[in-house]
N, C-alpha and C. Protein backbone atom coordinates (compact mmCIF):
# COMPACT_ATOMS: atom_id res chain seq x y z
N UNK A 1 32.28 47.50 -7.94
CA UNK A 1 32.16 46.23 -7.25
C UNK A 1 30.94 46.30 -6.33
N UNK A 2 29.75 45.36 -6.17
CA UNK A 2 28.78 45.44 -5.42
C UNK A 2 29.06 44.59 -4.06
N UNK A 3 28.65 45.36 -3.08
CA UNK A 3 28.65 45.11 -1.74
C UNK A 3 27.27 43.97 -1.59
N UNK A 4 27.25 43.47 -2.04
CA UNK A 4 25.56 42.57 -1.66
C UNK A 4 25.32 42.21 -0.40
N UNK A 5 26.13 42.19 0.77
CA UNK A 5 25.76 42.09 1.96
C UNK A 5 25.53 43.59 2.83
N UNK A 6 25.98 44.36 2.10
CA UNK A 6 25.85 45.46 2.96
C UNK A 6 24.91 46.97 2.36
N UNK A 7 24.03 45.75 1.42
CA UNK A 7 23.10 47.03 0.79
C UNK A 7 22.16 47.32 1.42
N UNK A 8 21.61 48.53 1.70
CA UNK A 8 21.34 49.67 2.79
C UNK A 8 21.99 51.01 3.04
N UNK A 9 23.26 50.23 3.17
CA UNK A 9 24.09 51.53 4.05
C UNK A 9 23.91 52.34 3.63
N UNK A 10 24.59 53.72 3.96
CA UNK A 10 25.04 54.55 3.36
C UNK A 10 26.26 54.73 2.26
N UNK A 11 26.58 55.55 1.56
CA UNK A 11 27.44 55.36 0.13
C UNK A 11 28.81 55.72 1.20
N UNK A 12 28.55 56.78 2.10
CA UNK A 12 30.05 57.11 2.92
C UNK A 12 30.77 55.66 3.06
N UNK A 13 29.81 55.08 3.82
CA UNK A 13 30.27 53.78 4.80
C UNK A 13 30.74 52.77 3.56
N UNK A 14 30.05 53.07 2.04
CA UNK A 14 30.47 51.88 1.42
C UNK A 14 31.67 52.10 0.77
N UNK A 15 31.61 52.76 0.24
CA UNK A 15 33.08 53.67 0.08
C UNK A 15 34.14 53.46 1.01
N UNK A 16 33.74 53.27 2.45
CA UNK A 16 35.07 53.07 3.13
C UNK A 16 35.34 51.75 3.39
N UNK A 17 34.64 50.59 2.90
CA UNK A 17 34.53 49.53 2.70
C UNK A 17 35.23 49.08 1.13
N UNK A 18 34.54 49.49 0.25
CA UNK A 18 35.27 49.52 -0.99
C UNK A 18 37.07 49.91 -0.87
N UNK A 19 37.62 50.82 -0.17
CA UNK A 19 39.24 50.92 0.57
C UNK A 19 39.64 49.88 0.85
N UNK A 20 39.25 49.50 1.88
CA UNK A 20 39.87 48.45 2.64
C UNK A 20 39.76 47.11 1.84
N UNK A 21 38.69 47.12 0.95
CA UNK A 21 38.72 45.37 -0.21
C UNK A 21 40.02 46.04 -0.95
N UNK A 22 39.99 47.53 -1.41
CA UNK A 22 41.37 47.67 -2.74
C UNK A 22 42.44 47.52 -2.01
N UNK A 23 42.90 47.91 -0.63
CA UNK A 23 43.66 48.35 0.10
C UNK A 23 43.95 46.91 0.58
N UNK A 24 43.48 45.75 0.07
CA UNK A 24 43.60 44.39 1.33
C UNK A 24 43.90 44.29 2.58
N UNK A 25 43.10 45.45 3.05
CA UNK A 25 42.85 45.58 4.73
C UNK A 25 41.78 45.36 5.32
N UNK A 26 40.44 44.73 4.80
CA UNK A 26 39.63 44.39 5.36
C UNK A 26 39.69 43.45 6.47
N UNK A 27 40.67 42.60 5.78
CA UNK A 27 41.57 41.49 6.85
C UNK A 27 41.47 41.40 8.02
N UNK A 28 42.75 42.64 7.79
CA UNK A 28 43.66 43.40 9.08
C UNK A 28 42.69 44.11 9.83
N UNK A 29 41.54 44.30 9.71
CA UNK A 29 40.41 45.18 10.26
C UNK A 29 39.73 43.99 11.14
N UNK A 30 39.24 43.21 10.37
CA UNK A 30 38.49 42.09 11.19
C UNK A 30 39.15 41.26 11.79
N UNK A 31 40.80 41.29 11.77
CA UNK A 31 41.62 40.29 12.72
C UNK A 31 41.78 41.54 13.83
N UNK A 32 41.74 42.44 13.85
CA UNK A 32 41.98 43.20 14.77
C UNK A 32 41.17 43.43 15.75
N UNK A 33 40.03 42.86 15.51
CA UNK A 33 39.22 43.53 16.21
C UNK A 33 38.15 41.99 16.93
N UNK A 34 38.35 40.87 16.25
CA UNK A 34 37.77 40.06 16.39
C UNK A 34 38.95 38.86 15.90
N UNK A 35 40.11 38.52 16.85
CA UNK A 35 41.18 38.20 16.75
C UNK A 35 41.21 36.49 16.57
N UNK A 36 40.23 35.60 17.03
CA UNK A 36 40.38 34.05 16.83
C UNK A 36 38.91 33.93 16.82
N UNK A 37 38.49 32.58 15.93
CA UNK A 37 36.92 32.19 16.05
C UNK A 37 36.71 31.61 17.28
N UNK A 38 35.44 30.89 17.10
CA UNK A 38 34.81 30.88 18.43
C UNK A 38 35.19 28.89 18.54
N UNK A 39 34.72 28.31 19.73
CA UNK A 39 35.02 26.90 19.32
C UNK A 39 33.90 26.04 19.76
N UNK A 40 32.16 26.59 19.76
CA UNK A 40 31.60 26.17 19.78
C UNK A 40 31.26 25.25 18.00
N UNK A 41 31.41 24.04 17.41
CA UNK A 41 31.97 23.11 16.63
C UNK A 41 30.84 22.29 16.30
N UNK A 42 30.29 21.79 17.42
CA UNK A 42 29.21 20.74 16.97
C UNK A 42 27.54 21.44 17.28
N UNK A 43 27.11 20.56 16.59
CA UNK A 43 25.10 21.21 17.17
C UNK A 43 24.89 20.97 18.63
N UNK A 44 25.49 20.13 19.06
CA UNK A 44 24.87 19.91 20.62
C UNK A 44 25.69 21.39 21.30
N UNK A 45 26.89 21.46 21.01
CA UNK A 45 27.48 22.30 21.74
C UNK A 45 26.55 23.94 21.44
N UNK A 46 26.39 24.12 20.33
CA UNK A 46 25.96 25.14 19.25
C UNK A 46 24.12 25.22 20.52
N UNK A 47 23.56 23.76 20.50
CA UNK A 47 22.02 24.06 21.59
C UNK A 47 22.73 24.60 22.75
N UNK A 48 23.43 24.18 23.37
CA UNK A 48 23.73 24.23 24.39
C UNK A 48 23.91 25.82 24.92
N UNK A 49 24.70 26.69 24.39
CA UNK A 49 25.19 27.94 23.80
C UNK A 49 23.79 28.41 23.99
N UNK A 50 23.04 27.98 23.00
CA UNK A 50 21.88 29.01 22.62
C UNK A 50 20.94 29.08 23.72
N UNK A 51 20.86 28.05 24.09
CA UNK A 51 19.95 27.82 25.60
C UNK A 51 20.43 28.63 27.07
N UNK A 52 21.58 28.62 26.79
CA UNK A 52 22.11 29.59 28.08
C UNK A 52 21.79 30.70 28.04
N UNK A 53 21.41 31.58 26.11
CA UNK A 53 21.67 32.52 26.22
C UNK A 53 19.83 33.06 26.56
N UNK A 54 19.33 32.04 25.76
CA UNK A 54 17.37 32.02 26.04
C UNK A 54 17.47 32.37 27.25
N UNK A 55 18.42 31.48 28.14
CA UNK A 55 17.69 31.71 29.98
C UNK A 55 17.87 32.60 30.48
N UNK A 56 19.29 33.45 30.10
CA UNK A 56 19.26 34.36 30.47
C UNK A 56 18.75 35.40 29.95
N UNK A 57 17.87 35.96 28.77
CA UNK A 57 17.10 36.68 28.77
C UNK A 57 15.76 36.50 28.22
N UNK A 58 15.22 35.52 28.15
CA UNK A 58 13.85 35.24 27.57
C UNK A 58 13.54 33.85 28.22
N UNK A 59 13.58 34.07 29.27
CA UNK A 59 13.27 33.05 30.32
C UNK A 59 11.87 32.00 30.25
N UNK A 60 10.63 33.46 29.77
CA UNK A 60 9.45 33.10 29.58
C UNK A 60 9.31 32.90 28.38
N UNK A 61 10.21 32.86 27.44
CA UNK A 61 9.79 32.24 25.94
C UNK A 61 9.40 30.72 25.76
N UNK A 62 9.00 30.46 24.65
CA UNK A 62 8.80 29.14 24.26
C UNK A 62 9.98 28.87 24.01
N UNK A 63 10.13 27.26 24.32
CA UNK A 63 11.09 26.40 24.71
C UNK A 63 11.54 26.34 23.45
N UNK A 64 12.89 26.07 22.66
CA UNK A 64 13.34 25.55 21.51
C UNK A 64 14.18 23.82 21.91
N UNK A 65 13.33 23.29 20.50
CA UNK A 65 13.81 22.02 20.57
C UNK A 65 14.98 21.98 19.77
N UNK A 66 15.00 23.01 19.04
CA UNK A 66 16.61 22.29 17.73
C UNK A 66 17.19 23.67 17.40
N UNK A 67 18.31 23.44 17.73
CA UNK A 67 19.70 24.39 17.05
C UNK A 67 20.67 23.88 16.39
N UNK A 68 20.88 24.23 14.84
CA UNK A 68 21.39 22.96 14.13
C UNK A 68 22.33 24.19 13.25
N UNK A 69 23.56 23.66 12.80
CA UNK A 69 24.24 24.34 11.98
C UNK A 69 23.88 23.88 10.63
N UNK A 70 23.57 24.90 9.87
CA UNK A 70 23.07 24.29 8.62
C UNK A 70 23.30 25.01 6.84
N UNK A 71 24.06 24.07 6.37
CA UNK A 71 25.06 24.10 5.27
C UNK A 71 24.06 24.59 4.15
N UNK A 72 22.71 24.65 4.28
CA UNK A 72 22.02 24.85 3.48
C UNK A 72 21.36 26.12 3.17
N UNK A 73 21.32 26.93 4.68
CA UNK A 73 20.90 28.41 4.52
C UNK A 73 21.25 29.15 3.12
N UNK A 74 20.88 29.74 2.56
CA UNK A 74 21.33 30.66 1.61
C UNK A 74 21.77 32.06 2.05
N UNK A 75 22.93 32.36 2.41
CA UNK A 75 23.37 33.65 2.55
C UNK A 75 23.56 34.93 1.91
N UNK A 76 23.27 34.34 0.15
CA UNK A 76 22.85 35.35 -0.27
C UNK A 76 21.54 36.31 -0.62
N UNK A 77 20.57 35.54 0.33
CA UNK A 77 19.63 35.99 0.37
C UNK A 77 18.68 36.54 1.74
N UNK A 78 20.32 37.16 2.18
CA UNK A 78 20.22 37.40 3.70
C UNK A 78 20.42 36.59 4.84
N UNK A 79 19.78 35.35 4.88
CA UNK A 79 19.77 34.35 5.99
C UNK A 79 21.14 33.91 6.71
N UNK A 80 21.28 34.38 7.28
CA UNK A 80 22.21 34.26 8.03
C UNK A 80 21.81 33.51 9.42
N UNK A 81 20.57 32.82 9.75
CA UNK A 81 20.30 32.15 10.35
C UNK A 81 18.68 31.98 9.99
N UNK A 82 17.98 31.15 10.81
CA UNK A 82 16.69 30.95 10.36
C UNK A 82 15.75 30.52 11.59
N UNK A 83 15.06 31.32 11.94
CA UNK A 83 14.16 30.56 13.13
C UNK A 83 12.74 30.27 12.54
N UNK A 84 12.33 28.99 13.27
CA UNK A 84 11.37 28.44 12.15
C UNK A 84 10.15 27.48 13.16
N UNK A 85 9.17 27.37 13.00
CA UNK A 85 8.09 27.48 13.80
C UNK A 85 7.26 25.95 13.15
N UNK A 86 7.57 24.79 13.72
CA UNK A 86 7.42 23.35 13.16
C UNK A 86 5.89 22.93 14.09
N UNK A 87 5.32 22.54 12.95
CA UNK A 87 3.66 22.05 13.78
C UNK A 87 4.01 20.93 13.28
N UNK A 88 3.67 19.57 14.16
CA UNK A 88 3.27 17.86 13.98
C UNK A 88 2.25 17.74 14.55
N UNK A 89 1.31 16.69 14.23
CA UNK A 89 0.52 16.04 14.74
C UNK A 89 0.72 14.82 15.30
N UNK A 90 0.63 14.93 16.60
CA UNK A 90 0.64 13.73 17.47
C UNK A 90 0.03 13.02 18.13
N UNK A 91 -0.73 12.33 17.22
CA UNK A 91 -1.77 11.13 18.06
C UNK A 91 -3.29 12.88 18.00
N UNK A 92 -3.64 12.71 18.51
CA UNK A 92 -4.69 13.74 18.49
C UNK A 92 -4.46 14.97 19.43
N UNK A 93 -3.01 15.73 19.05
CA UNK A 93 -2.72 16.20 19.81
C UNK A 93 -1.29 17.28 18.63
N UNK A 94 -1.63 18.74 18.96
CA UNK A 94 -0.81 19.38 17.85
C UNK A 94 0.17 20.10 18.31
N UNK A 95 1.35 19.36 18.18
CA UNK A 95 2.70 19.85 19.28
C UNK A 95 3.59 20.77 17.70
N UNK A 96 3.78 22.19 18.68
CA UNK A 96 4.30 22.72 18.08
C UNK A 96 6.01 23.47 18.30
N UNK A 97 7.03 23.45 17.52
CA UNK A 97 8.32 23.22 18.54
C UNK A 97 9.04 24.41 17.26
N UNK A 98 9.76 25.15 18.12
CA UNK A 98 10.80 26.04 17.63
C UNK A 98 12.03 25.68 17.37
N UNK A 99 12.45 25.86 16.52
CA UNK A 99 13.63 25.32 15.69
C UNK A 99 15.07 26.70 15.02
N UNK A 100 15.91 26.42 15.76
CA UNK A 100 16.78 27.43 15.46
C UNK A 100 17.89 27.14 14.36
N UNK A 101 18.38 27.51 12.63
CA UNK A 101 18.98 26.72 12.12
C UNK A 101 20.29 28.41 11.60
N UNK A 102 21.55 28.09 12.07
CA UNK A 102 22.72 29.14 12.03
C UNK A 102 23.36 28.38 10.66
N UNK A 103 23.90 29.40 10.11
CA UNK A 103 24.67 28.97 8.88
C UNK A 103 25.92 28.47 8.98
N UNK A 104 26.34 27.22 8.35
CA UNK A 104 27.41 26.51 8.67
C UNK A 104 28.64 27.49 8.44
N UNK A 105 28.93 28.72 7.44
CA UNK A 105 30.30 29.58 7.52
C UNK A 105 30.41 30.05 8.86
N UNK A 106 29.58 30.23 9.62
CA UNK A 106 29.54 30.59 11.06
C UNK A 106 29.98 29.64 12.21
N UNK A 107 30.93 28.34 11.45
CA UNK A 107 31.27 27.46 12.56
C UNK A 107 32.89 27.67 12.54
N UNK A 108 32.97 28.70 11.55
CA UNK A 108 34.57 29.28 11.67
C UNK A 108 34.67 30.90 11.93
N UNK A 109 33.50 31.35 12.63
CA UNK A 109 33.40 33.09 12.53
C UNK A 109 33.78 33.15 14.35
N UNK A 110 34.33 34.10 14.13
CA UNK A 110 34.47 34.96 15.79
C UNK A 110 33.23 34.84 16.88
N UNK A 111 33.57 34.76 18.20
CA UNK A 111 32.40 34.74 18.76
C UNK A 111 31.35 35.36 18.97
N UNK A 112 32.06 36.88 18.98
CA UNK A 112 30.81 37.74 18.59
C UNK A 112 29.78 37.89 17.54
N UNK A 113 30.45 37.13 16.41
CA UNK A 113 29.09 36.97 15.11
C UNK A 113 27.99 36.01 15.33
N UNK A 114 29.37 34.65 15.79
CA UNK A 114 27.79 33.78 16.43
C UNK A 114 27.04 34.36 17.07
N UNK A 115 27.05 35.00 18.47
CA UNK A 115 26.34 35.44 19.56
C UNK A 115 25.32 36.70 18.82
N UNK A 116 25.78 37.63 18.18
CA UNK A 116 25.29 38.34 17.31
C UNK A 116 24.00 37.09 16.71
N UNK A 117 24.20 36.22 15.75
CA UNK A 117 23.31 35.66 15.05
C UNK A 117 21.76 34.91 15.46
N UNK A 118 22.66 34.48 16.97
CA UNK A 118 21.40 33.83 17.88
C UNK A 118 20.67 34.56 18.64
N UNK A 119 21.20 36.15 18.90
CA UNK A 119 20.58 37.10 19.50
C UNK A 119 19.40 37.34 18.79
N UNK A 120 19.72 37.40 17.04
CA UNK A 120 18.45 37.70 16.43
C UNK A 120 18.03 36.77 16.51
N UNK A 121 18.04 35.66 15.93
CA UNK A 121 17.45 34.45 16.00
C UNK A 121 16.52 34.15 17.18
N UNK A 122 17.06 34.48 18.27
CA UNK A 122 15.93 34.43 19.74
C UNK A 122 15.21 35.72 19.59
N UNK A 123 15.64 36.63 19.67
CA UNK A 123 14.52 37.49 19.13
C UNK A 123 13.20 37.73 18.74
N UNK A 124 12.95 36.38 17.73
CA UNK A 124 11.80 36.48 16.81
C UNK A 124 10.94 35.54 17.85
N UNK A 125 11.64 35.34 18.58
CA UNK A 125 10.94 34.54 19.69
C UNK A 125 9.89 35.03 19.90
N UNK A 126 9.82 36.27 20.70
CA UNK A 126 9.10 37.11 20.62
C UNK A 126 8.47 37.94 19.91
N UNK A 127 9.35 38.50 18.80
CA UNK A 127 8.70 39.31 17.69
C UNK A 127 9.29 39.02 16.33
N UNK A 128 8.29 38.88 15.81
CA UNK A 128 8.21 38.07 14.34
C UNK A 128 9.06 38.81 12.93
N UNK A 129 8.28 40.26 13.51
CA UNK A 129 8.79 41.26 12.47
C UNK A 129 10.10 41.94 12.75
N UNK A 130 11.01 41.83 11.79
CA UNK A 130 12.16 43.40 12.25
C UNK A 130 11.39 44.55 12.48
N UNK A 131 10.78 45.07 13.78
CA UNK A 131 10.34 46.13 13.87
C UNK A 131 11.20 46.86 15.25
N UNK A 132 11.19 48.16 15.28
CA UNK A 132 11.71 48.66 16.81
C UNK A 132 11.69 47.92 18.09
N UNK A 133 10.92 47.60 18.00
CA UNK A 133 10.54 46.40 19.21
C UNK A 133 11.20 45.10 18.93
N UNK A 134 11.51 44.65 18.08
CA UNK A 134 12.70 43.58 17.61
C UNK A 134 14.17 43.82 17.96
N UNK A 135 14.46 45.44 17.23
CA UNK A 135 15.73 45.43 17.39
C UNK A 135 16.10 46.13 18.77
N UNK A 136 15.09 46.37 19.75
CA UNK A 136 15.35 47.19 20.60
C UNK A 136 15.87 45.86 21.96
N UNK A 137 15.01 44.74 21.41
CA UNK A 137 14.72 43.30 22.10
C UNK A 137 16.89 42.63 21.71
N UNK A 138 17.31 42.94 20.26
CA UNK A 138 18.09 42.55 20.37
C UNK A 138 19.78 43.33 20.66
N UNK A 139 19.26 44.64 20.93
CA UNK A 139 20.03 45.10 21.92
C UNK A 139 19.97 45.13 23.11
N UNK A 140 18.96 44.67 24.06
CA UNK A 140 18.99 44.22 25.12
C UNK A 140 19.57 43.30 25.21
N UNK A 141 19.94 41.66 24.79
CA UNK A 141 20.49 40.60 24.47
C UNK A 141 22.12 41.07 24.51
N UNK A 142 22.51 41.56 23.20
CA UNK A 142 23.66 42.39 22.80
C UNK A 142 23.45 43.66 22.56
N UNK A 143 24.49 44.21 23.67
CA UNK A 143 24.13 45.99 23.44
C UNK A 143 25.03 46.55 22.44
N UNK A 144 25.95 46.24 21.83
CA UNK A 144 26.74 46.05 20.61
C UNK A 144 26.19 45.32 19.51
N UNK A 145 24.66 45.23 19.60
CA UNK A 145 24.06 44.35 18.16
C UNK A 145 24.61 44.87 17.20
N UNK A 146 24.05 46.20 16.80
CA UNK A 146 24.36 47.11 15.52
C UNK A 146 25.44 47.15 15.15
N UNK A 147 26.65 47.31 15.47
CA UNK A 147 28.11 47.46 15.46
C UNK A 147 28.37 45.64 14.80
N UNK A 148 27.91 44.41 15.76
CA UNK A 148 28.09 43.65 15.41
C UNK A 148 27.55 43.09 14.36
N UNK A 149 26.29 43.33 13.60
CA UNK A 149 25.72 43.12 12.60
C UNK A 149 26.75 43.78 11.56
N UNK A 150 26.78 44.83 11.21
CA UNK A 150 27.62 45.41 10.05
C UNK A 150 29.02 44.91 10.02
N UNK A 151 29.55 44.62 11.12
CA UNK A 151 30.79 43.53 11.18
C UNK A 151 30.92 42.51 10.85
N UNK A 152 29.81 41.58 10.98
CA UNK A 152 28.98 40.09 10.41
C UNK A 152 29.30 40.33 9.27
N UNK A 153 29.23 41.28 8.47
CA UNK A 153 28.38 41.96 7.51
C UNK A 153 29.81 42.09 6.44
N UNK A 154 30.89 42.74 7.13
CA UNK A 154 32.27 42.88 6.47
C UNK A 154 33.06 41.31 6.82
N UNK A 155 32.45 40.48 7.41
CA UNK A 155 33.04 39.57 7.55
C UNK A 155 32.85 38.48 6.48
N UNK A 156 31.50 38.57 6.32
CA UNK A 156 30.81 38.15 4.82
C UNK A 156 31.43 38.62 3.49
N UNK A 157 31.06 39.43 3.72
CA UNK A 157 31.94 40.15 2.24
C UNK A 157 33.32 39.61 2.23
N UNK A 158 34.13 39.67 3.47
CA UNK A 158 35.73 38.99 3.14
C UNK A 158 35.73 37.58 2.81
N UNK A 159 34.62 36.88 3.27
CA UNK A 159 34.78 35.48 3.12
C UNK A 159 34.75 35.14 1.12
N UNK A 160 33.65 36.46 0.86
CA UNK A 160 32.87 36.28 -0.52
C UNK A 160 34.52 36.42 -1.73
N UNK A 161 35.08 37.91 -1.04
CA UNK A 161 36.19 38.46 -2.03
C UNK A 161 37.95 37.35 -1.64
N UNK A 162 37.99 37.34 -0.53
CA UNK A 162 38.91 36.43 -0.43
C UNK A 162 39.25 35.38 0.11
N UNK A 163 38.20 34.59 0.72
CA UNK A 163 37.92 33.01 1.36
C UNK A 163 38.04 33.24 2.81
N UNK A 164 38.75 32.25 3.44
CA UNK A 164 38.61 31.98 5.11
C UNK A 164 39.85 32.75 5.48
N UNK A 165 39.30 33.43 6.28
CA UNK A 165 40.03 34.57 7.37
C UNK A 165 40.57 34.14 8.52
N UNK A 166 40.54 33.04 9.34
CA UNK A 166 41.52 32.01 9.96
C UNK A 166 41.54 30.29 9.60
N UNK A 167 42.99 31.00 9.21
CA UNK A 167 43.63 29.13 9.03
C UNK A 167 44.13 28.61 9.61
């Protein structure tokens, strides 16, 4: 059975992942540990969220105009959110505005995945590339990034092998 969200790892870690899908405890793993979703619901609420989290650590970043939940991301091709860098022309004048777009399965995920997702997502604010300096930027944000990414990560996979994890 292929893990497609969690290719990288190591074979240990997938292996103990592969258990818990035969074992139908992946579940019981991610209710345990990340016990009710979150109830941020709509996009305004979803900017709102994300803006608190800009101020408090990227104070001096460029401003974002849009945080939008969006049904369209492709998750199997990683995206699990999308930050995206919009140029218009206005009148003789070239306004350029940051745009934050989270994947709509994430309007039923735990709070820590959201917060996890916009951490990276602000991130690139600053740095463009996944490089050390990216992920070092998004453990400052969340000092539990890593932990929470690969959790994202088994949370995906449960959604893929057996649908929605709270009803």
């Amino acid at each position: 059975m292929q893990l497609k969200y969690l290719s990288g790892y190591p074979k240990t870690l997938l292996d103990q992942v592969q258990t818990l899908i035969s074992n139908k405890t992946l579940g019981n793993y991610l209710l345990q540990n990340y016990p009710s979703p979150h109830q941020i619901k709509t996009n305004k609420a979803l900017y709102h969220y994300t803006i608190e989290l800009k101020n408090q650590y990227l104070r001096q970043s460029n401003p974002i105009s849009k945080v939008v939940y969006d049904d369209k991301l492709d998750v199997l091709h990683q995206a699990l959110g999308m930050h995206s860098y919009v140029s218009r022309v206005q009148g003789n004048k070239l306004k350029a505005k940051n745009e934050l777009r989270i994947g709509s399965q994430f309007k039923h995920a735990p709070p820590e995945f959201l917060t996890m997702i916009i951490v990276h997502e602000l991130a690139h604010l600053k740095e463009k590339d996944h490089n050390k300096a990216f992920y070092k930027l998004c453990s400052y944000m969340e000092p539990n990034y890593h932990q929470l990414e690969l959790d994202t990560r088994l949370y995906l996979t449960y959604l893929d092998k057996f649908g929605e994890l709270y009803e």
